[in-house]
Protein backbone atom coordinates (compact mmCIF):
# COMPACT_ATOMS: atom_id res chain seq x y z
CA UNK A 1 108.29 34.65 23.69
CA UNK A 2 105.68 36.37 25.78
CA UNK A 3 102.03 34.77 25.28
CA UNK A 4 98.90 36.84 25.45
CA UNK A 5 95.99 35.26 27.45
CA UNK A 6 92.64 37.07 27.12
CA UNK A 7 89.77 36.58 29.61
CA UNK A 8 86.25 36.24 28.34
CA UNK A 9 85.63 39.16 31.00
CA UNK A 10 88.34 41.40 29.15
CA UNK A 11 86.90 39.93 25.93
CA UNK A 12 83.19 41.18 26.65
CA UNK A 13 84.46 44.33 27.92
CA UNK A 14 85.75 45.26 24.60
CA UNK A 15 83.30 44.06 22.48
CA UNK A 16 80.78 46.85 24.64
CA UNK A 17 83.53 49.10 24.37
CA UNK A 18 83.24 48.69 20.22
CA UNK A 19 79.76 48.28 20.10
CA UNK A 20 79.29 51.66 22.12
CA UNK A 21 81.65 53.52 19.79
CA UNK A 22 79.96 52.32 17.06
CA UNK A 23 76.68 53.55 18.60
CA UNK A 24 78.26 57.00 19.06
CA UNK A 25 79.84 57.23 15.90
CA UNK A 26 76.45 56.42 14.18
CA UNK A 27 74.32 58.71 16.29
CA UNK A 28 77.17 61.55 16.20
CA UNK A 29 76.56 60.64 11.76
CA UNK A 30 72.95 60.96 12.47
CA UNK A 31 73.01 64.31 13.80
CA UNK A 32 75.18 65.47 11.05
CA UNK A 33 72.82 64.47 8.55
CA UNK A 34 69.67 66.05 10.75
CA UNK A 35 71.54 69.32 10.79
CA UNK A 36 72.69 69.69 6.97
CA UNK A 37 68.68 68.54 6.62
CA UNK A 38 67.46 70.90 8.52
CA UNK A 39 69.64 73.75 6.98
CA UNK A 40 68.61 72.36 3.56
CA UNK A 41 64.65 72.20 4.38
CA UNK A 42 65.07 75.80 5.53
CA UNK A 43 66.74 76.96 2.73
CA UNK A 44 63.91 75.21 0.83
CA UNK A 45 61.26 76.94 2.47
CA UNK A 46 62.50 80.65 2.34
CA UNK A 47 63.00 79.29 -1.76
CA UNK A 48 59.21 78.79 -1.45
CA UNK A 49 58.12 82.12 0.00
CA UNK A 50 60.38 83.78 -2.58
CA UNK A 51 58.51 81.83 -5.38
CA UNK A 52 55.16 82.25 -3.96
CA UNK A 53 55.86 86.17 -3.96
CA UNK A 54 56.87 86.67 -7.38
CA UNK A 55 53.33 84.26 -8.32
CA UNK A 56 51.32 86.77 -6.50
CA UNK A 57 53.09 89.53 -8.24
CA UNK A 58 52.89 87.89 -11.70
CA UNK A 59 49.56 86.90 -11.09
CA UNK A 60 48.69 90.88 -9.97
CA UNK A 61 50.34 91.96 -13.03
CA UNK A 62 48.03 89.58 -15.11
CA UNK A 63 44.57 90.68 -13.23
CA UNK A 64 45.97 94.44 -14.13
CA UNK A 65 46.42 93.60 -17.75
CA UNK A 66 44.13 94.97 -19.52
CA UNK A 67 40.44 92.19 -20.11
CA UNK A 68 42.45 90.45 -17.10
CA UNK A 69 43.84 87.06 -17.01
CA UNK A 70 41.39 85.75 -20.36
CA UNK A 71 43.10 88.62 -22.30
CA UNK A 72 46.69 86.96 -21.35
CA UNK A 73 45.33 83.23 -21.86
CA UNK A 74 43.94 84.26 -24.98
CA UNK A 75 47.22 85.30 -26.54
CA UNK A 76 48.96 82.12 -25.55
CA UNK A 77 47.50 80.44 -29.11
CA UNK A 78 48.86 83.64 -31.17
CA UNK A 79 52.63 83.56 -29.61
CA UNK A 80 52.47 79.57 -30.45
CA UNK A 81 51.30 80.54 -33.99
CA UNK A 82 54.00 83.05 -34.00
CA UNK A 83 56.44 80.62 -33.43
CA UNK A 84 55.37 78.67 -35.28
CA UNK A 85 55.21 80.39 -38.72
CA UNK A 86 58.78 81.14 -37.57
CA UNK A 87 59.72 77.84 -38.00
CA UNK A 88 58.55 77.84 -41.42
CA UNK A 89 55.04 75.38 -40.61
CA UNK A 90 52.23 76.18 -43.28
CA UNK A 91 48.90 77.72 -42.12
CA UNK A 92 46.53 75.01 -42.09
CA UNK A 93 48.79 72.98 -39.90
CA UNK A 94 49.24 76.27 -37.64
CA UNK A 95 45.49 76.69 -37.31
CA UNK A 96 44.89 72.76 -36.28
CA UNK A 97 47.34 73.35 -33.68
CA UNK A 98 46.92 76.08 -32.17
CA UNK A 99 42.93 76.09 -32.56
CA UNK A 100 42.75 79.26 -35.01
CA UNK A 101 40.94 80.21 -37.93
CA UNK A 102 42.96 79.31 -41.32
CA UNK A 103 42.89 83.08 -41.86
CA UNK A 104 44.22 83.89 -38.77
CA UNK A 105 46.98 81.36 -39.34
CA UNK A 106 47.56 82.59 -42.85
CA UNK A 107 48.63 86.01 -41.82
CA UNK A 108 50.33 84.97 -39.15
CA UNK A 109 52.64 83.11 -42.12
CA UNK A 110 52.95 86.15 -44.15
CA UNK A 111 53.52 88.68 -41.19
CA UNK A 112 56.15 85.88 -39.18
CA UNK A 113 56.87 83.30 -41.59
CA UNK A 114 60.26 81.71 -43.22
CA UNK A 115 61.14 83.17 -46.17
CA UNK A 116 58.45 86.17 -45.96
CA UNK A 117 59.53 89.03 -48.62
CA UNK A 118 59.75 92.67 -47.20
CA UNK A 119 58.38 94.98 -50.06
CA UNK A 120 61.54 97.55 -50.34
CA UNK A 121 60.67 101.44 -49.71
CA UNK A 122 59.20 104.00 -51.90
């Protein structure tokens, strides 16, 4: 039988050998990541200018509405009442919500409302 003798020279030698291929593999890991990162954060960014664009253009479209951007906020209360009644709530509740008057909310029942009756022709 053949016997194996190490030195602690050969010994230390490996161990730096392992340790420096460990190093490698980890940095040659850490560019990986850095690249699919950067790729990522780029594709993030052109996301973002795309976004921003079509805000400006909404926005533009709002401004060119017409009474502007109050015009467009104020009708945000109406299309909640709308959908509202079309989910069959009662006026008075509509109006506390949505910050209407209970006449408002009332025809907003009988124009959109559950079970509303369409009077037949002639």
């Amino acid at each position: 039988m053949m016997e194996l003798t190490i030195t602690w020279r050969e010994f230390l030698l490996a161990v730096c050998f392992a340790g420096a291929a460990y190093l490698l593999v980890g940095l040659a890991r850490q560019r990986v990541a850095r690249g699919r990162r950067d790729t990522e954060l780029a594709e993030l960014r052109s996301e973002l200018a795309a976004l921003r664009q079509r805000l400006e253009a909404l926005e533009n479209t709002v401004d060119a509405a017409p009474g502007g951007a109050a015009a467009a906020a104020g009708t945000e209360a109406y299309d909640y009442a709308v959908q509202y009644a079309r989910q069959g709530m009662i006026a008075p509740e509509i109006a506390a919500r949505c910050g209407i008057s209970r006449d408002e909310a009332t025809l907003i029942v009988a124009m959109h409302g559950k079970g509303r009756e369409i009077a037949p022709p002639g």
